[in-house]
PDB file of N, CA and C in Angstrom:
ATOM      1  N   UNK A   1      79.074 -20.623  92.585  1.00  0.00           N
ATOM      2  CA  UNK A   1      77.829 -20.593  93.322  1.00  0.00           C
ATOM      3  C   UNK A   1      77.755 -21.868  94.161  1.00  0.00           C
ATOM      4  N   UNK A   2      77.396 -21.504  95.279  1.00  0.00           N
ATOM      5  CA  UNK A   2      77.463 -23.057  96.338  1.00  0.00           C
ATOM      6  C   UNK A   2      76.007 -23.105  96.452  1.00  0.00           C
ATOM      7  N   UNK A   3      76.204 -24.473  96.608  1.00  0.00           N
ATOM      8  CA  UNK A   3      74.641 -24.947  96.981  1.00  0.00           C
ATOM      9  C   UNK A   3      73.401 -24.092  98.203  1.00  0.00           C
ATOM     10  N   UNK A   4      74.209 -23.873  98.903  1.00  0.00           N
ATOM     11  CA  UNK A   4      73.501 -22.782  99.485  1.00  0.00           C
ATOM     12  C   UNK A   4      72.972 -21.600  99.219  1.00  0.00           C
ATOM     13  N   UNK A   5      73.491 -20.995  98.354  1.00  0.00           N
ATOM     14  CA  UNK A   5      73.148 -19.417  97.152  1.00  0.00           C
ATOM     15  C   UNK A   5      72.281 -19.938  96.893  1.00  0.00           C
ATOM     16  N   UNK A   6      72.201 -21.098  96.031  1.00  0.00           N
ATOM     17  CA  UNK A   6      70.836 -21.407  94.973  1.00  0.00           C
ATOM     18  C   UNK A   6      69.693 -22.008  95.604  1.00  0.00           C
ATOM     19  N   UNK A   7      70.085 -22.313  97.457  1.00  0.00           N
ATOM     20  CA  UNK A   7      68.433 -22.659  98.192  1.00  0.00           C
ATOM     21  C   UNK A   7      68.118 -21.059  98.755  1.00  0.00           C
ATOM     22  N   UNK A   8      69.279 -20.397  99.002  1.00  0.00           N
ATOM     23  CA  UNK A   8      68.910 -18.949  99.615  1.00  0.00           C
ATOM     24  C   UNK A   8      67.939 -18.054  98.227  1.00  0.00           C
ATOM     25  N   UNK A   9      68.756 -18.137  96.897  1.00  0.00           N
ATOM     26  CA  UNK A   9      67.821 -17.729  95.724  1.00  0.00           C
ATOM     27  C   UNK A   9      66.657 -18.064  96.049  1.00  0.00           C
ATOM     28  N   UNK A  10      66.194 -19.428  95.910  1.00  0.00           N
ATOM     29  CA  UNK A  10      64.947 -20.137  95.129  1.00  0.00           C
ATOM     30  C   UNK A  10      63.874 -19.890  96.750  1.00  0.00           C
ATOM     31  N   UNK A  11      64.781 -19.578  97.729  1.00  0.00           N
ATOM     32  CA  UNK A  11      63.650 -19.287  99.462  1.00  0.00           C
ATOM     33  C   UNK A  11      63.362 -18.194  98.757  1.00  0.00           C
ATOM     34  N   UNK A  12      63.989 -16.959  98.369  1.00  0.00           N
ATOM     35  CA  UNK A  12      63.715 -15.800  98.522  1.00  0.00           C
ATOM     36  C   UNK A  12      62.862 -15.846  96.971  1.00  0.00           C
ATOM     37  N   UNK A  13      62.999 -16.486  96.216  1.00  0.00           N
ATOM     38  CA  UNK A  13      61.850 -16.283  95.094  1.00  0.00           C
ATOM     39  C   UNK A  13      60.253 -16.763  95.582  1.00  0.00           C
ATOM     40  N   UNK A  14      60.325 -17.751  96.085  1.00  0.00           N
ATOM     41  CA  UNK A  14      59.289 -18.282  96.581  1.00  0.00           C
ATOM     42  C   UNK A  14      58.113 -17.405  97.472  1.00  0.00           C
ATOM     43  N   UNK A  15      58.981 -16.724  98.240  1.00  0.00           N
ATOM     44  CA  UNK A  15      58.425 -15.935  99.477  1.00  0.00           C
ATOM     45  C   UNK A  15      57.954 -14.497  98.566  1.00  0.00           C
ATOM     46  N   UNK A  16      58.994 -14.044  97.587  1.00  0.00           N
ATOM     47  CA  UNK A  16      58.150 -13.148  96.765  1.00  0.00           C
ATOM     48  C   UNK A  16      56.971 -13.659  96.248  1.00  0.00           C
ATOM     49  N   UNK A  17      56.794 -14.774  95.733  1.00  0.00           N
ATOM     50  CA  UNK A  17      55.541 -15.565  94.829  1.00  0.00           C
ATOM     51  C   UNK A  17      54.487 -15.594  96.158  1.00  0.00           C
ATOM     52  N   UNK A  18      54.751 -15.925  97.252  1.00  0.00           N
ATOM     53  CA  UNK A  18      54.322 -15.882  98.110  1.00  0.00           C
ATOM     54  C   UNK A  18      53.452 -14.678  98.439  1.00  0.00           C
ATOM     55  N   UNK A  19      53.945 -13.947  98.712  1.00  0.00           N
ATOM     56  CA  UNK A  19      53.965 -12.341  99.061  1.00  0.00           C
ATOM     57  C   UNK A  19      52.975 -11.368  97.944  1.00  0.00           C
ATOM     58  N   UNK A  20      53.190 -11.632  96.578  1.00  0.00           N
ATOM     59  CA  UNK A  20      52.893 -10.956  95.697  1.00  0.00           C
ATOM     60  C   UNK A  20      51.799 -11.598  95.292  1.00  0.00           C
ATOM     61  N   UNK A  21      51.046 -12.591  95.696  1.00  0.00           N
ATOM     62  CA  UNK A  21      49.884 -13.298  95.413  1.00  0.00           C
ATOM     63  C   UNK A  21      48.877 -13.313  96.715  1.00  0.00           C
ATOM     64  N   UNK A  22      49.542 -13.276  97.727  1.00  0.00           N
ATOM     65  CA  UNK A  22      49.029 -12.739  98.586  1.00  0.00           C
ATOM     66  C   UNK A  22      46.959 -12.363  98.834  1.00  0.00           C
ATOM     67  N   UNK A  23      47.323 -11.253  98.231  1.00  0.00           N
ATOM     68  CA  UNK A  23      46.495 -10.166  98.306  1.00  0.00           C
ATOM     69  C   UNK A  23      45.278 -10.345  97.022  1.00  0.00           C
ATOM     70  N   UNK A  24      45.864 -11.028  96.013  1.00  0.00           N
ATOM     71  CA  UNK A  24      44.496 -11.708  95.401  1.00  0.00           C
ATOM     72  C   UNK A  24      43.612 -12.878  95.285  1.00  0.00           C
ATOM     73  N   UNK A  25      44.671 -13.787  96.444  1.00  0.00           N
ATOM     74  CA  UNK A  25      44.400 -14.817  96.872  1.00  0.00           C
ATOM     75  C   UNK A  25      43.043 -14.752  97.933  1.00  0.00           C
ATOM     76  N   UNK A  26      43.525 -13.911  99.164  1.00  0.00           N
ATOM     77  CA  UNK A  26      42.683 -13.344 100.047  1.00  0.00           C
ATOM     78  C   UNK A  26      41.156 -12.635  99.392  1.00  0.00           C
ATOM     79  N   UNK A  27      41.321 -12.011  98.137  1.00  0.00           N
ATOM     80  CA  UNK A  27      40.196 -11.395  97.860  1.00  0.00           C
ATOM     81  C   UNK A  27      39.239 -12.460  97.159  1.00  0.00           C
ATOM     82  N   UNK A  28      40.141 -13.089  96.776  1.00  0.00           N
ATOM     83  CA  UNK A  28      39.078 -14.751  96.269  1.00  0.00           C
ATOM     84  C   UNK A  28      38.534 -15.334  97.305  1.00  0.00           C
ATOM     85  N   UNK A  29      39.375 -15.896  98.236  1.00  0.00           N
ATOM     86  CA  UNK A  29      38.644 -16.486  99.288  1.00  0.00           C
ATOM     87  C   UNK A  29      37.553 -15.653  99.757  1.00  0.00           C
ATOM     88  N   UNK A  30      37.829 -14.441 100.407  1.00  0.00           N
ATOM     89  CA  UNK A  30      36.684 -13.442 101.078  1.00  0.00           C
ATOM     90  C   UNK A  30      35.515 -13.270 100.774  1.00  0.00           C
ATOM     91  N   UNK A  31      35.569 -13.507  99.207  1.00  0.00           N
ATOM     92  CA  UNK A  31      34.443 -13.205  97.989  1.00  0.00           C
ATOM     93  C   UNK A  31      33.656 -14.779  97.932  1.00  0.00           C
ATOM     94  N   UNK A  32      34.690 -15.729  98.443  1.00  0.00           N
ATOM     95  CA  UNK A  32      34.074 -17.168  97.752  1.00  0.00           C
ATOM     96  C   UNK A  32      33.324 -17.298  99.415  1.00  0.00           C
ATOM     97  N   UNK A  33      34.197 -16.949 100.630  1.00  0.00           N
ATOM     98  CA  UNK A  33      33.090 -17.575 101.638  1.00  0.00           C
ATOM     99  C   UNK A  33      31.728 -16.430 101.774  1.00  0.00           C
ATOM    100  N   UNK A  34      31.794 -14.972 101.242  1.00  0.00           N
ATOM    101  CA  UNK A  34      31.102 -14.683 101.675  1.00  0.00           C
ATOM    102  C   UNK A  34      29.848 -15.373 100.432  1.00  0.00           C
ATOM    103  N   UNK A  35      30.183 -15.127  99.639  1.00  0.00           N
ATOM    104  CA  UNK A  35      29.093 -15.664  98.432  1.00  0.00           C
ATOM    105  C   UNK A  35      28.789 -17.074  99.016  1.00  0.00           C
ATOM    106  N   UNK A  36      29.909 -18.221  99.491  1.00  0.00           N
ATOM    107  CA  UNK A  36      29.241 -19.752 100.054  1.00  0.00           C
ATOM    108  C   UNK A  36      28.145 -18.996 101.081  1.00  0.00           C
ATOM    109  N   UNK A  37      28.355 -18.465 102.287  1.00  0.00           N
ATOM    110  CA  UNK A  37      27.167 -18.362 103.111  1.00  0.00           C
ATOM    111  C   UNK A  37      25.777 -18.023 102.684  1.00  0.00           C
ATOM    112  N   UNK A  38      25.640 -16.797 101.151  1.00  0.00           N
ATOM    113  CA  UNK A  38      24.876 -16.683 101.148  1.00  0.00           C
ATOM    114  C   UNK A  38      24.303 -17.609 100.113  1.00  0.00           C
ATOM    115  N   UNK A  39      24.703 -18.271  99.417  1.00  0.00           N
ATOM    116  CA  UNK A  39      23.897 -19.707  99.295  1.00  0.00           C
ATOM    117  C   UNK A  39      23.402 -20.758 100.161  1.00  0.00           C
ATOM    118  N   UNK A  40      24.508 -20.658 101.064  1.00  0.00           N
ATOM    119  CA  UNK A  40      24.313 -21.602 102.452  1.00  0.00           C
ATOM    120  C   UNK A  40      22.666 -21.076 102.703  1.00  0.00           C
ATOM    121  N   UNK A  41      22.156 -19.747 103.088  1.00  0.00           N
ATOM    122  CA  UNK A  41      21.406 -18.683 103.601  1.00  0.00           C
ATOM    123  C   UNK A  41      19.947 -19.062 102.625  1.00  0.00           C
ATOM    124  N   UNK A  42      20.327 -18.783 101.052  1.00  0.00           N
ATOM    125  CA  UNK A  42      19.366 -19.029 100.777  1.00  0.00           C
ATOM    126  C   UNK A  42      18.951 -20.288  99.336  1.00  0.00           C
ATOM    127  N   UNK A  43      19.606 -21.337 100.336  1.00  0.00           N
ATOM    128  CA  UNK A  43      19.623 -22.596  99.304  1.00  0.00           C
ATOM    129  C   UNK A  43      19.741 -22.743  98.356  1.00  0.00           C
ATOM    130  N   UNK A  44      20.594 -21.685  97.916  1.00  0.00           N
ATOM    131  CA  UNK A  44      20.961 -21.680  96.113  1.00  0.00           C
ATOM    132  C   UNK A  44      22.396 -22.488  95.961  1.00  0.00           C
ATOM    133  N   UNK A  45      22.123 -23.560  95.231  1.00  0.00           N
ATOM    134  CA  UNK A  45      23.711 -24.419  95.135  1.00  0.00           C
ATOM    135  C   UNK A  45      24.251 -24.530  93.737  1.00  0.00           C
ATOM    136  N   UNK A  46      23.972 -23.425  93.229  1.00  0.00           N
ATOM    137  CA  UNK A  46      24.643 -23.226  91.544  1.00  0.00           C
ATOM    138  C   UNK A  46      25.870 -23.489  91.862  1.00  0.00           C
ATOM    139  N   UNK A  47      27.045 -24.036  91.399  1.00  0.00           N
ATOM    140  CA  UNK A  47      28.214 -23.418  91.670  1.00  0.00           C
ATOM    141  C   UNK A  47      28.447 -22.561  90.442  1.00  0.00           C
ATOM    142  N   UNK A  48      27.928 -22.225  89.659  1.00  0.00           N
ATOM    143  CA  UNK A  48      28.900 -21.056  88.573  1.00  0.00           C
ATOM    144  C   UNK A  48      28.191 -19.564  88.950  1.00  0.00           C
ATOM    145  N   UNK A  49      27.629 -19.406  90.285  1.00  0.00           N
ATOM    146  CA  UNK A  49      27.246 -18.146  91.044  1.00  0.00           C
ATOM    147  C   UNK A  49      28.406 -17.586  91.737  1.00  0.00           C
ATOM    148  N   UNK A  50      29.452 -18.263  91.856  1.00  0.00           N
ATOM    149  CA  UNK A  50      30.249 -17.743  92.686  1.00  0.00           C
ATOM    150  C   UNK A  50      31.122 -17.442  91.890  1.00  0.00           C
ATOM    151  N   UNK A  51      31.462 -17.944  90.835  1.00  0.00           N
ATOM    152  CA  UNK A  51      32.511 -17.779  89.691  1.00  0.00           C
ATOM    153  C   UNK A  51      33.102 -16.341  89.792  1.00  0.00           C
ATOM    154  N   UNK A  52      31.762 -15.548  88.902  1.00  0.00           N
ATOM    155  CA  UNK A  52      31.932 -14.296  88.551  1.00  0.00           C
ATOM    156  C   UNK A  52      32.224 -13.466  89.333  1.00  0.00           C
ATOM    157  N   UNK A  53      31.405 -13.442  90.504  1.00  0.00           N
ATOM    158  CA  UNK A  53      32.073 -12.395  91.982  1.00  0.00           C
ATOM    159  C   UNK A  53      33.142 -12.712  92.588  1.00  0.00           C
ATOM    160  N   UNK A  54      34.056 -13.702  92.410  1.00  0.00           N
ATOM    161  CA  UNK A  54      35.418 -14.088  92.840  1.00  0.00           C
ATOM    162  C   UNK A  54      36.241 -13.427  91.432  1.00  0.00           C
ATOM    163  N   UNK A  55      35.810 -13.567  89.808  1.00  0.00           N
ATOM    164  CA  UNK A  55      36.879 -13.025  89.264  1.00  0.00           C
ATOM    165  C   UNK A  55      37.026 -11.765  89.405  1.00  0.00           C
ATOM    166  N   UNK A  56      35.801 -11.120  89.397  1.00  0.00           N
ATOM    167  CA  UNK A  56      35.728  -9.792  89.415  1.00  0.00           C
ATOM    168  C   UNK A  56      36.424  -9.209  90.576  1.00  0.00           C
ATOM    169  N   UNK A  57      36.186 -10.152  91.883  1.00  0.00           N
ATOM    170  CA  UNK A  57      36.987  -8.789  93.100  1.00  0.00           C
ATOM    171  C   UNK A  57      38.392  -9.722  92.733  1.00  0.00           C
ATOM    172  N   UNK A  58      39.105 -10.218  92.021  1.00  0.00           N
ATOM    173  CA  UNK A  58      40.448 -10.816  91.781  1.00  0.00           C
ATOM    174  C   UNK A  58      41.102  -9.796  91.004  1.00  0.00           C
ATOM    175  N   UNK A  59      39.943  -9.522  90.121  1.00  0.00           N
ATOM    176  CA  UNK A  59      40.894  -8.436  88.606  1.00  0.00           C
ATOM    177  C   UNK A  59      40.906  -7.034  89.436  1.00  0.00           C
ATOM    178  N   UNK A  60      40.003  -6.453  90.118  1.00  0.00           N
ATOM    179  CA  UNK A  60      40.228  -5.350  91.011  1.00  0.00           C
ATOM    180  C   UNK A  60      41.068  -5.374  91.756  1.00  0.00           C
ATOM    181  N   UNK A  61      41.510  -6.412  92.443  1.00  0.00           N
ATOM    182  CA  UNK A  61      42.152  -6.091  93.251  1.00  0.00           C
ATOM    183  C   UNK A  61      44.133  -6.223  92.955  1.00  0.00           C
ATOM    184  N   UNK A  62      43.695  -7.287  91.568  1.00  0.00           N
ATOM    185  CA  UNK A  62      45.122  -7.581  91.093  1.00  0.00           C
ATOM    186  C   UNK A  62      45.555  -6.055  90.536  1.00  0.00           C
ATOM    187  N   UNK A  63      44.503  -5.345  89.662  1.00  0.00           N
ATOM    188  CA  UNK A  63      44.639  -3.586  89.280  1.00  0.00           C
ATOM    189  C   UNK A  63      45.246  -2.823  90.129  1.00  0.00           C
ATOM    190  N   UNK A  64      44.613  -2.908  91.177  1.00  0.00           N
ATOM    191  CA  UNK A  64      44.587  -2.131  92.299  1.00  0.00           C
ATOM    192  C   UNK A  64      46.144  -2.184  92.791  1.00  0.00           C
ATOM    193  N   UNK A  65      46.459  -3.427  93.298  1.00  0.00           N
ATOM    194  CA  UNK A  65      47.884  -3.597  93.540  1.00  0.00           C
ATOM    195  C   UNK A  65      48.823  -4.079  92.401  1.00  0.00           C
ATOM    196  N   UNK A  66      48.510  -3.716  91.346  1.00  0.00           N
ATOM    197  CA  UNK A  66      49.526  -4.066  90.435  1.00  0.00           C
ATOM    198  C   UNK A  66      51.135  -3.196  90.087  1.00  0.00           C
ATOM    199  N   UNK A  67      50.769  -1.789  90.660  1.00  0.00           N
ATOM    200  CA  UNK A  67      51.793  -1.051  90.977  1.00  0.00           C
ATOM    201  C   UNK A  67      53.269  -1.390  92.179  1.00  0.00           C
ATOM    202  N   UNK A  68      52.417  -2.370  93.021  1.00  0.00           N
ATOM    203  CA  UNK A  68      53.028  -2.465  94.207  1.00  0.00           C
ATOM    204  C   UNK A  68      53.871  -3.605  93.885  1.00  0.00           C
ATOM    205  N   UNK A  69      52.934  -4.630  93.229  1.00  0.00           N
ATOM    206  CA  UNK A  69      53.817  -5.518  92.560  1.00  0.00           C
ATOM    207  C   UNK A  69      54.893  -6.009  92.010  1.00  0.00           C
ATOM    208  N   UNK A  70      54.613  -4.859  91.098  1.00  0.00           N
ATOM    209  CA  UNK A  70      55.945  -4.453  90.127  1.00  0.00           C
ATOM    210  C   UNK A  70      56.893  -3.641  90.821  1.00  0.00           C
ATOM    211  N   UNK A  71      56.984  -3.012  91.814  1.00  0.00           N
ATOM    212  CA  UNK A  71      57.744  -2.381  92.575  1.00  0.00           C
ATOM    213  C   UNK A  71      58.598  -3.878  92.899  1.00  0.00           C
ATOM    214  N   UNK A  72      57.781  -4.786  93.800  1.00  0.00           N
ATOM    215  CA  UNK A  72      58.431  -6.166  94.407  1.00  0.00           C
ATOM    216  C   UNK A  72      58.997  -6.776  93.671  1.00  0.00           C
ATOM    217  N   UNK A  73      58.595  -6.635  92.594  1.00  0.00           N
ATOM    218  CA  UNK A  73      59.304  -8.032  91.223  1.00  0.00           C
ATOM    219  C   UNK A  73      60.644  -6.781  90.825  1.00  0.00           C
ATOM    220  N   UNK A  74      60.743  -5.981  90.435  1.00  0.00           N
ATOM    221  CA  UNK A  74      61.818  -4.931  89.861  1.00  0.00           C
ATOM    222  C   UNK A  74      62.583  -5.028  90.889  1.00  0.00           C
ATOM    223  N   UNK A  75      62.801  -4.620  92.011  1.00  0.00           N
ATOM    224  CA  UNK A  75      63.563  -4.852  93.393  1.00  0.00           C
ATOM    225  C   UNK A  75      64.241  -6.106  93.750  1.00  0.00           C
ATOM    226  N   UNK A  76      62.966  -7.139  93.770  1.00  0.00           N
ATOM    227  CA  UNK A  76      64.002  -8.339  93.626  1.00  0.00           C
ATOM    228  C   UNK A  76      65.134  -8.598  92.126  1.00  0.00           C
ATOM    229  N   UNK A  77      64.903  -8.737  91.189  1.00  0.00           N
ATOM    230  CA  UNK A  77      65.032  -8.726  90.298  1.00  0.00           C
ATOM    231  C   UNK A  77      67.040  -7.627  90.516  1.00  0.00           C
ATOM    232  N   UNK A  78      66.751  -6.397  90.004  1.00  0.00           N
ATOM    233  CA  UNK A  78      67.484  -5.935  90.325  1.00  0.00           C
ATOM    234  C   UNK A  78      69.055  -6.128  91.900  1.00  0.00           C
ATOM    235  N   UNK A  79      68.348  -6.886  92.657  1.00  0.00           N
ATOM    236  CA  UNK A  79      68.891  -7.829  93.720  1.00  0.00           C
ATOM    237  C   UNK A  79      69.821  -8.833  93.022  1.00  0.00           C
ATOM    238  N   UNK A  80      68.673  -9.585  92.545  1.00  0.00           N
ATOM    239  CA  UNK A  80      69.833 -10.600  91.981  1.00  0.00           C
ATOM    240  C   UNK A  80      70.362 -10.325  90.633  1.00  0.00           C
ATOM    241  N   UNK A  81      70.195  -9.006  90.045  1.00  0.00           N
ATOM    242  CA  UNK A  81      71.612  -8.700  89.036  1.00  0.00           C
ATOM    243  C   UNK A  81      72.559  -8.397  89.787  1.00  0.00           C
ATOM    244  N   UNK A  82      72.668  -7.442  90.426  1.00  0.00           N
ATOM    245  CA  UNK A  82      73.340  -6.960  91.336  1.00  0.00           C
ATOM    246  C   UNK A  82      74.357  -7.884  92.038  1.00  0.00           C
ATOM    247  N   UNK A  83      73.787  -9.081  92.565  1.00  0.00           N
ATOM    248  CA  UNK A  83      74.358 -10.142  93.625  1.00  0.00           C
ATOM    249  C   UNK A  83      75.225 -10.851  92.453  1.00  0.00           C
ATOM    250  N   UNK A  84      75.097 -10.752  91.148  1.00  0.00           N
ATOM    251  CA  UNK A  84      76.162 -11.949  90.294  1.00  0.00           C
ATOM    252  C   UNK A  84      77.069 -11.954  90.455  1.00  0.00           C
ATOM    253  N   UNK A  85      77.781 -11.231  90.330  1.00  0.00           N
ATOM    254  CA  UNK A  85      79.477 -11.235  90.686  1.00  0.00           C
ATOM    255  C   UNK A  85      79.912 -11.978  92.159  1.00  0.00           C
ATOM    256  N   UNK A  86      79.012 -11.213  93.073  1.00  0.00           N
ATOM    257  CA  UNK A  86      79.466 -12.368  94.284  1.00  0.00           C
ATOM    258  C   UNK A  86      78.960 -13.848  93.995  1.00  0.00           C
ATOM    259  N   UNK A  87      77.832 -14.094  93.543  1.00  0.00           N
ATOM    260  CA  UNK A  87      77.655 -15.602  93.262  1.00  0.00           C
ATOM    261  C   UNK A  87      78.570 -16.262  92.486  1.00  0.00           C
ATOM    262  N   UNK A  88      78.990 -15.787  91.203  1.00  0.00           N
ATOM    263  CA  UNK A  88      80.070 -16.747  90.315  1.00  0.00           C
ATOM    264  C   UNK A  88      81.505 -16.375  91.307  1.00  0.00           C
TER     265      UNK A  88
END
């Protein structure tokens, strides 16, 4: 294995971690600015108001795409069994 395999590996793991977090990352944020404005809106500065409506659209949405996921992780995965023989 040359040094290059193991930065080409560890890019292409990354960009999956990348990729596969994605989408519940986005639903946190979406959930956290829309919930900041409406405190912004109506001067409520709890912060443990926002908590719950960020986990909740996180676990939906991690459900939701958890099929797709595992499609991405099995695929890669299967990639690099596959690729051993050319690496050693």
């Amino acid at each position: 294995m040359t040094p290059q395999d193991a930065v080409d590996l560890a890019r292409q793991a990354v960009l999956l971690v990348l990729l596969v977090c994605t989408p519940v990352l986005a639903a946190g944020l979406l959930i956290g600015l829309l919930i900041g404005l409406l405190q912004a809106v109506t001067q409520i500065q709890e912060q443990t108001v926002a908590f719950v409506p960020k986990l909740i659209a996180m676990m939906v949405v991690l459900v939701l795409t958890l099929p797709w996921v595992l499609v991405q992780l099995i695929e890669y995965t299967q990639d690099v069994i596959r690729n051993i023989p050319e690496l050693l």
